[in-house]
N, C-alpha and C. Protein backbone atom coordinates (compact mmCIF):
# COMPACT_ATOMS: atom_id res chain seq x y z
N UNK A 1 0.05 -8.45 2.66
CA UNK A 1 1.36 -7.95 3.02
C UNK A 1 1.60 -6.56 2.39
N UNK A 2 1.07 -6.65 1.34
CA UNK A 2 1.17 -4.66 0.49
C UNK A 2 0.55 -4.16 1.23
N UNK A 3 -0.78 -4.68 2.21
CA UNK A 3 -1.53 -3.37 2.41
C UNK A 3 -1.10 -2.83 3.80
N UNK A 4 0.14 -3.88 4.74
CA UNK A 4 0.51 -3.52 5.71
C UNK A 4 1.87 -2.86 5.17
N UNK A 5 2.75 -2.73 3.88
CA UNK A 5 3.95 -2.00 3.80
C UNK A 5 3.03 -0.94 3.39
N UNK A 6 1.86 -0.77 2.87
CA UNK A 6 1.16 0.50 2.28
C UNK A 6 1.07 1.41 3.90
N UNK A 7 0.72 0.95 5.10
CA UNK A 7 0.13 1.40 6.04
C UNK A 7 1.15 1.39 6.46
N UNK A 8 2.51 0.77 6.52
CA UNK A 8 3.51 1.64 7.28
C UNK A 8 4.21 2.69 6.27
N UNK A 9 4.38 2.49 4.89
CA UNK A 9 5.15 4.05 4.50
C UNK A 9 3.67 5.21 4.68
N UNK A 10 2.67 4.58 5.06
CA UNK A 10 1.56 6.05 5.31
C UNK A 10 2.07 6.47 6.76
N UNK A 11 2.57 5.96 7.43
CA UNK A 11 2.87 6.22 9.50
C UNK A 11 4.58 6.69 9.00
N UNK A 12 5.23 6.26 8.21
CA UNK A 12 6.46 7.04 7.86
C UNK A 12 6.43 8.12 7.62
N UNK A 13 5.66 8.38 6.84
CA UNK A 13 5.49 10.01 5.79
C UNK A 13 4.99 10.52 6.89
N UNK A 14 3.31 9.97 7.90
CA UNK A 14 3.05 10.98 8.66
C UNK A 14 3.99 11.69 9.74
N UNK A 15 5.15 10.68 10.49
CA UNK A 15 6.06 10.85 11.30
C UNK A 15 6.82 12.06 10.52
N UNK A 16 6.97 11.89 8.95
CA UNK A 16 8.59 12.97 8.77
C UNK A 16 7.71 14.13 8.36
N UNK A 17 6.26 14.31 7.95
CA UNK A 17 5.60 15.54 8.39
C UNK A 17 6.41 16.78 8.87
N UNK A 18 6.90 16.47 10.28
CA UNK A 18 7.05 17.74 10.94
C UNK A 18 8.66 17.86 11.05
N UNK A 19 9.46 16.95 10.12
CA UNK A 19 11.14 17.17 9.61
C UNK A 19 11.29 17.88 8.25
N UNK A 20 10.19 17.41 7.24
CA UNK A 20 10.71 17.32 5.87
C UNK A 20 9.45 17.47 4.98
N UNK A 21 9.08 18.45 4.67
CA UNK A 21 7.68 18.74 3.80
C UNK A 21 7.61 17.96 2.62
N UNK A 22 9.23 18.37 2.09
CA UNK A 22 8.48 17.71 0.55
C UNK A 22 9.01 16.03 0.81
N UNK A 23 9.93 15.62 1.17
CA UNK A 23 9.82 13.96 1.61
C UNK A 23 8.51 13.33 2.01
N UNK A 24 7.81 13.92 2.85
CA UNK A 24 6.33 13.76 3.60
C UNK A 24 5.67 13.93 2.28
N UNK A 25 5.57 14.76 1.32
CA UNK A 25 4.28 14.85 0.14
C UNK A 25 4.89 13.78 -0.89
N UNK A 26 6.30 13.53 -1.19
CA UNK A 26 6.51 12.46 -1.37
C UNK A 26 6.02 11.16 -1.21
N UNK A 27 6.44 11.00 0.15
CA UNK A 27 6.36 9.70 0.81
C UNK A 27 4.51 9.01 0.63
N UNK A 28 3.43 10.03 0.77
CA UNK A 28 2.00 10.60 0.55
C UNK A 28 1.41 9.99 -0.84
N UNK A 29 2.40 10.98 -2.05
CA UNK A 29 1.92 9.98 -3.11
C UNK A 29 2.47 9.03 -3.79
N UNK A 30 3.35 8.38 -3.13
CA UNK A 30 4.03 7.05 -3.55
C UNK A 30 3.07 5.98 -3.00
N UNK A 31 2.01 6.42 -1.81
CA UNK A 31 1.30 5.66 -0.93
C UNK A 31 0.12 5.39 -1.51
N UNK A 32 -0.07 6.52 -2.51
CA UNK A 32 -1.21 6.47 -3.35
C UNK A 32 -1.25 5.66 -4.85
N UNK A 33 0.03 5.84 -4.96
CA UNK A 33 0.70 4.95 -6.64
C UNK A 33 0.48 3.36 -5.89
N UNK A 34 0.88 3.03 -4.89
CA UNK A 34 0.55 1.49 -3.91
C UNK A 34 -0.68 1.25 -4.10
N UNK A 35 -1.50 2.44 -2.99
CA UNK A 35 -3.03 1.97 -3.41
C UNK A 35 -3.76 1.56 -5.07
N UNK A 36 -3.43 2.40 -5.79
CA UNK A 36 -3.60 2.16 -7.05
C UNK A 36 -3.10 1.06 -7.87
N UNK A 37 -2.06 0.05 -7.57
CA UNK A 37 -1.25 -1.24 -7.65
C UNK A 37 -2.35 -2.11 -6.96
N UNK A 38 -2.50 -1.53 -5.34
CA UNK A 38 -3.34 -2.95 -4.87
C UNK A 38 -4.62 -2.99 -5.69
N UNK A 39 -5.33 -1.47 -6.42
CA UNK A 39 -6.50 -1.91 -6.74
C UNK A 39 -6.49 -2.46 -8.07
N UNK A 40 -5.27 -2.37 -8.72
CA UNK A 40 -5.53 -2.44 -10.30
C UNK A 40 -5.12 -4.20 -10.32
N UNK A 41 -4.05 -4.79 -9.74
CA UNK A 41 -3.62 -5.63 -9.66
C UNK A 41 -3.80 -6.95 -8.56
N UNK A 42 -4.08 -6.63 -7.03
CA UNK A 42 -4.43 -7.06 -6.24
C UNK A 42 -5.62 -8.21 -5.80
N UNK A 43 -6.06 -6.59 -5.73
CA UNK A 43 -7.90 -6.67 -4.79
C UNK A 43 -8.51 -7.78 -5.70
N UNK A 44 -9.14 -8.21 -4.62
CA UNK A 44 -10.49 -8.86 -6.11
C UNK A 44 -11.97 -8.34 -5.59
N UNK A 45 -12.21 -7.76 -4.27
CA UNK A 45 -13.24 -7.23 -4.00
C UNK A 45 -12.75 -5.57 -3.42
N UNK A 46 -13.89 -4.80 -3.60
CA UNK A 46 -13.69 -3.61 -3.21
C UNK A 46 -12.77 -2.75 -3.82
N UNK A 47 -12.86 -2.45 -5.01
CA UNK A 47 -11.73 -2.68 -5.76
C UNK A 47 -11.70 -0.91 -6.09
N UNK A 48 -12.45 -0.17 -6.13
CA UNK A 48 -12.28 1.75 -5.98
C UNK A 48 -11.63 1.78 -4.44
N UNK A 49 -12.32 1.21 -3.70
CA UNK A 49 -12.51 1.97 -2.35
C UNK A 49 -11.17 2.71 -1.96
N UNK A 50 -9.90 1.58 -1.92
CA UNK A 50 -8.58 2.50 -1.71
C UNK A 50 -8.21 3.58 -2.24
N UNK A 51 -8.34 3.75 -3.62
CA UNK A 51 -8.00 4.90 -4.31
C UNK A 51 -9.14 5.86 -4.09
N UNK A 52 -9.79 5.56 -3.55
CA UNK A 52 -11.39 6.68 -3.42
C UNK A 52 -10.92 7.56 -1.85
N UNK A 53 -10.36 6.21 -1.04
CA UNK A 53 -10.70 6.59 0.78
C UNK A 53 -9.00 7.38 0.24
N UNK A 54 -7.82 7.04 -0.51
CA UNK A 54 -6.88 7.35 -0.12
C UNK A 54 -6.14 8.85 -1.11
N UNK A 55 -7.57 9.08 -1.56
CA UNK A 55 -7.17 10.31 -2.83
C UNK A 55 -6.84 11.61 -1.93
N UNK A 56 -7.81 11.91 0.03
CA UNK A 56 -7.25 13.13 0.20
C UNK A 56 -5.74 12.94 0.41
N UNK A 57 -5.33 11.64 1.10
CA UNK A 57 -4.14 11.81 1.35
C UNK A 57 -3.08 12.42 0.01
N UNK A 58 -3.38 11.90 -0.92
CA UNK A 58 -2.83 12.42 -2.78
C UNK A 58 -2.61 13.81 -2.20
N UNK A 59 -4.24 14.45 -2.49
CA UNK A 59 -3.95 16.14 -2.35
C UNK A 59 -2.67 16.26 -1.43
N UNK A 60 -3.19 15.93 -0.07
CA UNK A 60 -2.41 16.09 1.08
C UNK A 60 -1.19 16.16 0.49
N UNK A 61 -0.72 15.32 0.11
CA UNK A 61 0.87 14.92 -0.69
C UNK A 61 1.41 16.46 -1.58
N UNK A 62 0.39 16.60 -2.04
CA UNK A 62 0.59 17.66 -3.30
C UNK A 62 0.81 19.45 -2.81
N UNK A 63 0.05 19.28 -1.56
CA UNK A 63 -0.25 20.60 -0.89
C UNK A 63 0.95 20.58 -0.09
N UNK A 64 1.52 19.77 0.88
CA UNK A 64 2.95 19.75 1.32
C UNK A 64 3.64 19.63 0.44
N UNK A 65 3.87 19.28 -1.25
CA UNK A 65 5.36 19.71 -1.58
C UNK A 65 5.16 20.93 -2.10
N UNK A 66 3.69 21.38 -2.79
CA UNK A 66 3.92 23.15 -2.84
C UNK A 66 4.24 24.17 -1.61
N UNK A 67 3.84 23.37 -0.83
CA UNK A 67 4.20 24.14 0.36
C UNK A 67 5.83 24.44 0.62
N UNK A 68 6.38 23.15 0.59
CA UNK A 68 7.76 23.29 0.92
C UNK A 68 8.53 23.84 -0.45
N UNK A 69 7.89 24.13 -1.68
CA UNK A 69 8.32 24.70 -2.80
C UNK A 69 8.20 26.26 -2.30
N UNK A 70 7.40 26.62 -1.99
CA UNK A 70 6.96 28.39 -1.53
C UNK A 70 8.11 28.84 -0.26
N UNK A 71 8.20 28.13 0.49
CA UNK A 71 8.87 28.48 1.55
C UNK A 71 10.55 28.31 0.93
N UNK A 72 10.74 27.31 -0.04
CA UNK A 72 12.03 27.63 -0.46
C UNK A 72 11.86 28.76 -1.14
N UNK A 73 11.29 29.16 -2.16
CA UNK A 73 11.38 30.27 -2.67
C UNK A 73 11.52 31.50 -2.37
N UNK A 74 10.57 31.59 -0.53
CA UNK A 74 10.77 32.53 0.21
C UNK A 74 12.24 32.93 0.74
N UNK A 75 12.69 31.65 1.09
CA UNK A 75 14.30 31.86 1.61
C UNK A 75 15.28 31.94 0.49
N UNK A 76 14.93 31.94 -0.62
CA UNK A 76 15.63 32.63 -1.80
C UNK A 76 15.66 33.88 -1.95
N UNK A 77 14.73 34.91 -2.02
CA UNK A 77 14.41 36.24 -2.55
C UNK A 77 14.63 37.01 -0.97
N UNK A 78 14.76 36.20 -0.28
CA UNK A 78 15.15 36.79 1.51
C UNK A 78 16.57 37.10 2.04
């Protein structure tokens, strides 16, 4: 049941992508703090693989809220 609320806030975040940058890099590594719950606590087999398969999404997360950090900054000094 975690790994299907894990897989829908990942289809949430991807949906608000193209509304809300830093909610989306949000939403990204909260998905990754999950994966890291199912593996530390969960899993009993396969127990890296999530946090291994789900680390670009992390970056991903990290690169959209600098992103939406720069572009505010831009519409500050503008």
């Amino acid at each position: 049941m975690v790994v299907n609320l894990a897989t829908v806030l990942f289809l949430i975040g991807y949906y608000i992508v193209w509304k809300n940058e830093r909610t989306a890099g949000i939403i990204f590594l909260f998905h990754w703090v999950i994966m890291w719950v199912i593996t530390l606590f969960l899993a009993e087999t396969d127990r890296g693989m999530s946090v291994v398969l789900g680390f670009p999404l992390f970056i991903l997360g990290i690169l959209f809220i600098i992103s939406w950090y720069w572009k505010k900054s831009k519409e500050k000094t503008a």
